[in-house]
C-alpha atoms as a PDB file:
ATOM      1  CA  UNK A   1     -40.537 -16.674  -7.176  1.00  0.00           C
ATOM      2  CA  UNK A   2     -42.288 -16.216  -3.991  1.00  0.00           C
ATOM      3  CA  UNK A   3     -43.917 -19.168  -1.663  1.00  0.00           C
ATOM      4  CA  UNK A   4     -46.591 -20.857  -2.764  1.00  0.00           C
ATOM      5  CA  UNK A   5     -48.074 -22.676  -0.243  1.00  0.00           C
ATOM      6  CA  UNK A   6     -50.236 -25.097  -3.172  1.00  0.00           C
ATOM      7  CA  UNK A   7     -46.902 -26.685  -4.454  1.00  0.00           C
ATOM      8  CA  UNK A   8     -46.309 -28.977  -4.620  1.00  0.00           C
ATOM      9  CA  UNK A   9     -49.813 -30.757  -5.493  1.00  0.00           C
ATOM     10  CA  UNK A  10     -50.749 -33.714  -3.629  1.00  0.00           C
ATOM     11  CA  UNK A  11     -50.192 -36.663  -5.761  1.00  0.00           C
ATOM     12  CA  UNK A  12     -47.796 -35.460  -8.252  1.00  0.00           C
ATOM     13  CA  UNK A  13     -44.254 -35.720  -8.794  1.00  0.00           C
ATOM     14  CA  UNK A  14     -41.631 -33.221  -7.023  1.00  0.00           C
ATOM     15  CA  UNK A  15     -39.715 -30.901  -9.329  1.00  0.00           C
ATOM     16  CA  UNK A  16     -35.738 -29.966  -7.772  1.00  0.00           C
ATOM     17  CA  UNK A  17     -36.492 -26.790  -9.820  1.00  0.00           C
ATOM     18  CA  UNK A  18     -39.747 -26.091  -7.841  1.00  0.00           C
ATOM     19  CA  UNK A  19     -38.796 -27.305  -4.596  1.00  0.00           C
ATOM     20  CA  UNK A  20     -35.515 -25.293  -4.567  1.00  0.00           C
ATOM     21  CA  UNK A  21     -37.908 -22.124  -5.510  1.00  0.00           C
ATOM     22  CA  UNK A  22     -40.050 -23.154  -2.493  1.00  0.00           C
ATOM     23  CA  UNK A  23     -37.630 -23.081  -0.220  1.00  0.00           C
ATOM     24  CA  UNK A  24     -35.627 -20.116  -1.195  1.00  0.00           C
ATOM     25  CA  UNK A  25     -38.787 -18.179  -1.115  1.00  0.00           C
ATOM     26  CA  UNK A  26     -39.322 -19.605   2.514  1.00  0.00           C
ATOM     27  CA  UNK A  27     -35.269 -18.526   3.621  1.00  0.00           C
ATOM     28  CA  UNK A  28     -36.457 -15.051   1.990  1.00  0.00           C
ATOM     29  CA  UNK A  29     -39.033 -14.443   3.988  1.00  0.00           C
ATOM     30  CA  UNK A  30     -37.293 -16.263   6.889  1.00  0.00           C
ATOM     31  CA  UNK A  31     -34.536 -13.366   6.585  1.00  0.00           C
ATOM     32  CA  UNK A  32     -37.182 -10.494   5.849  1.00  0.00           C
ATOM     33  CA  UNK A  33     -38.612 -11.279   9.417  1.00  0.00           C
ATOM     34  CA  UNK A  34     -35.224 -11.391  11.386  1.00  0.00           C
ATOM     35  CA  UNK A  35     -34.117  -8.212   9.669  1.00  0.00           C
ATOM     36  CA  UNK A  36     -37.436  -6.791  10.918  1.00  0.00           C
ATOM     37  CA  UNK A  37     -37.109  -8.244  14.466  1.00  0.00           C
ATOM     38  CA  UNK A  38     -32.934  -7.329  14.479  1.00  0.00           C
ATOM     39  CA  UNK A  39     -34.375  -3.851  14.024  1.00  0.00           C
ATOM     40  CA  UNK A  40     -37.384  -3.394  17.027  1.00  0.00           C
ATOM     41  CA  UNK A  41     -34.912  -5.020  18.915  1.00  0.00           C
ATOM     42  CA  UNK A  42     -32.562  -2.358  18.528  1.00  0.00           C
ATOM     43  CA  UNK A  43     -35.550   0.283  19.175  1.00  0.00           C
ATOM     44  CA  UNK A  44     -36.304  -1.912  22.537  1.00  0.00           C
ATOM     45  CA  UNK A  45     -32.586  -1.748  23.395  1.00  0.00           C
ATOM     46  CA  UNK A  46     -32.274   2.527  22.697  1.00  0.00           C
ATOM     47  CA  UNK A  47     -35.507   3.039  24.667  1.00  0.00           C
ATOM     48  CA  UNK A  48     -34.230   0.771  27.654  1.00  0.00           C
ATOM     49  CA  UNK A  49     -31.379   2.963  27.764  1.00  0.00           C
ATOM     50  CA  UNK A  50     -33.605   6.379  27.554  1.00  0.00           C
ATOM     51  CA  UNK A  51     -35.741   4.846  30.176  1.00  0.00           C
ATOM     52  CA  UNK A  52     -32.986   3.904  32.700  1.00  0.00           C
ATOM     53  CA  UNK A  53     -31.534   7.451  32.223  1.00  0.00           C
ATOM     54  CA  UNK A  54     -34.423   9.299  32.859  1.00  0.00           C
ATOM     55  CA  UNK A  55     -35.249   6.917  36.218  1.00  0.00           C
ATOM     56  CA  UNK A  56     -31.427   7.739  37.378  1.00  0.00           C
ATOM     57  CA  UNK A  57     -32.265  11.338  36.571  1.00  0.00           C
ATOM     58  CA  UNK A  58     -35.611  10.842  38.332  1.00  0.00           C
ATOM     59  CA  UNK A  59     -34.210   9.335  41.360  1.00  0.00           C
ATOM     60  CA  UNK A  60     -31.155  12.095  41.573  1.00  0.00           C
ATOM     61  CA  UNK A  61     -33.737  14.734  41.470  1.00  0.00           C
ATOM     62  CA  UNK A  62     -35.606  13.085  44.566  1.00  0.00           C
ATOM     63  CA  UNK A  63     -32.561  13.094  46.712  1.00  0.00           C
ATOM     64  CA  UNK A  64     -31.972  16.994  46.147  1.00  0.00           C
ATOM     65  CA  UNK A  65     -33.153  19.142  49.017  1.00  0.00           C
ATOM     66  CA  UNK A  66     -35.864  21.318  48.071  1.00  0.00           C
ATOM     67  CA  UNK A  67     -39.429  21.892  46.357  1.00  0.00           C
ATOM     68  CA  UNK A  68     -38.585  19.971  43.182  1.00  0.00           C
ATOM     69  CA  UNK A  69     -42.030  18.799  42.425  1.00  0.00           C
ATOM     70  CA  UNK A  70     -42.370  20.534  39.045  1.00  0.00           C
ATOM     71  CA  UNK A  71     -38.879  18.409  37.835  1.00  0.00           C
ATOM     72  CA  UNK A  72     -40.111  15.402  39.246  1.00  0.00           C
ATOM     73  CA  UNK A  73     -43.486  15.647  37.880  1.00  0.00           C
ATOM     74  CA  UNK A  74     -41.712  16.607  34.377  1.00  0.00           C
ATOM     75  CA  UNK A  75     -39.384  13.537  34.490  1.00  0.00           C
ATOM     76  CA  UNK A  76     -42.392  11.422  35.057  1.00  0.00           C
ATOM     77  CA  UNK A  77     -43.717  12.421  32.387  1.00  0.00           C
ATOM     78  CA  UNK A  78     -41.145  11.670  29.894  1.00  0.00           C
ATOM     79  CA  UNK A  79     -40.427   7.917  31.765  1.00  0.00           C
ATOM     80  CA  UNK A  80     -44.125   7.752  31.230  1.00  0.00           C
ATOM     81  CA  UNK A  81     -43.786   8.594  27.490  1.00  0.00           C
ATOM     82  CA  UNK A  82     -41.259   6.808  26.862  1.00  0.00           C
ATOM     83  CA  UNK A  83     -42.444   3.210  27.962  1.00  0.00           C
ATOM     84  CA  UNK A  84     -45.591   4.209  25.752  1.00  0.00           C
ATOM     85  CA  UNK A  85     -43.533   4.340  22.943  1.00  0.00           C
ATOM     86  CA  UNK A  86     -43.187   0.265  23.519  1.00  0.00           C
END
């Protein structure tokens, strides 16, 4: 049974039948959202990790001696499509 937000009616008697339905329907749905949230969480956590690679990367490249505009301006890039990917 899923929730029904209309039961029980005002002014009538409470069912254990019904209000056990109710509420397992609400802990469904309760789980269905953590689930979802457990898994963007995950996706937050991966492109963190992508994120902060690329910046060390970024940074490393910086330090070198040389014309390395073309790698920096490529590794800004990615940082930059990464964090879009939000």
């Amino acid at each position: 049974m899923s929730f029904d937000p209309n039961l029980p009616a005002e002014h009538t008697l409470a069912s254990a039948t019904q209000m056990r339905d109710q509420f397992n329907a609400l802990k469904a749905l309760i789980d269905a959202q953590q689930a979802a949230i457990s898994a963007l969480q995950a996706q937050i956590t991966a492109q963190q990790a992508a994120i902060a690679d690329l910046q060390s990367n970024y940074y490393d490249v910086q330090l070198q001696s040389g014309d390395n505009t073309a790698a920096i301006t490529a590794l800004q890039a990615a940082v930059a499509a990464l964090q879009g990917n939000r």
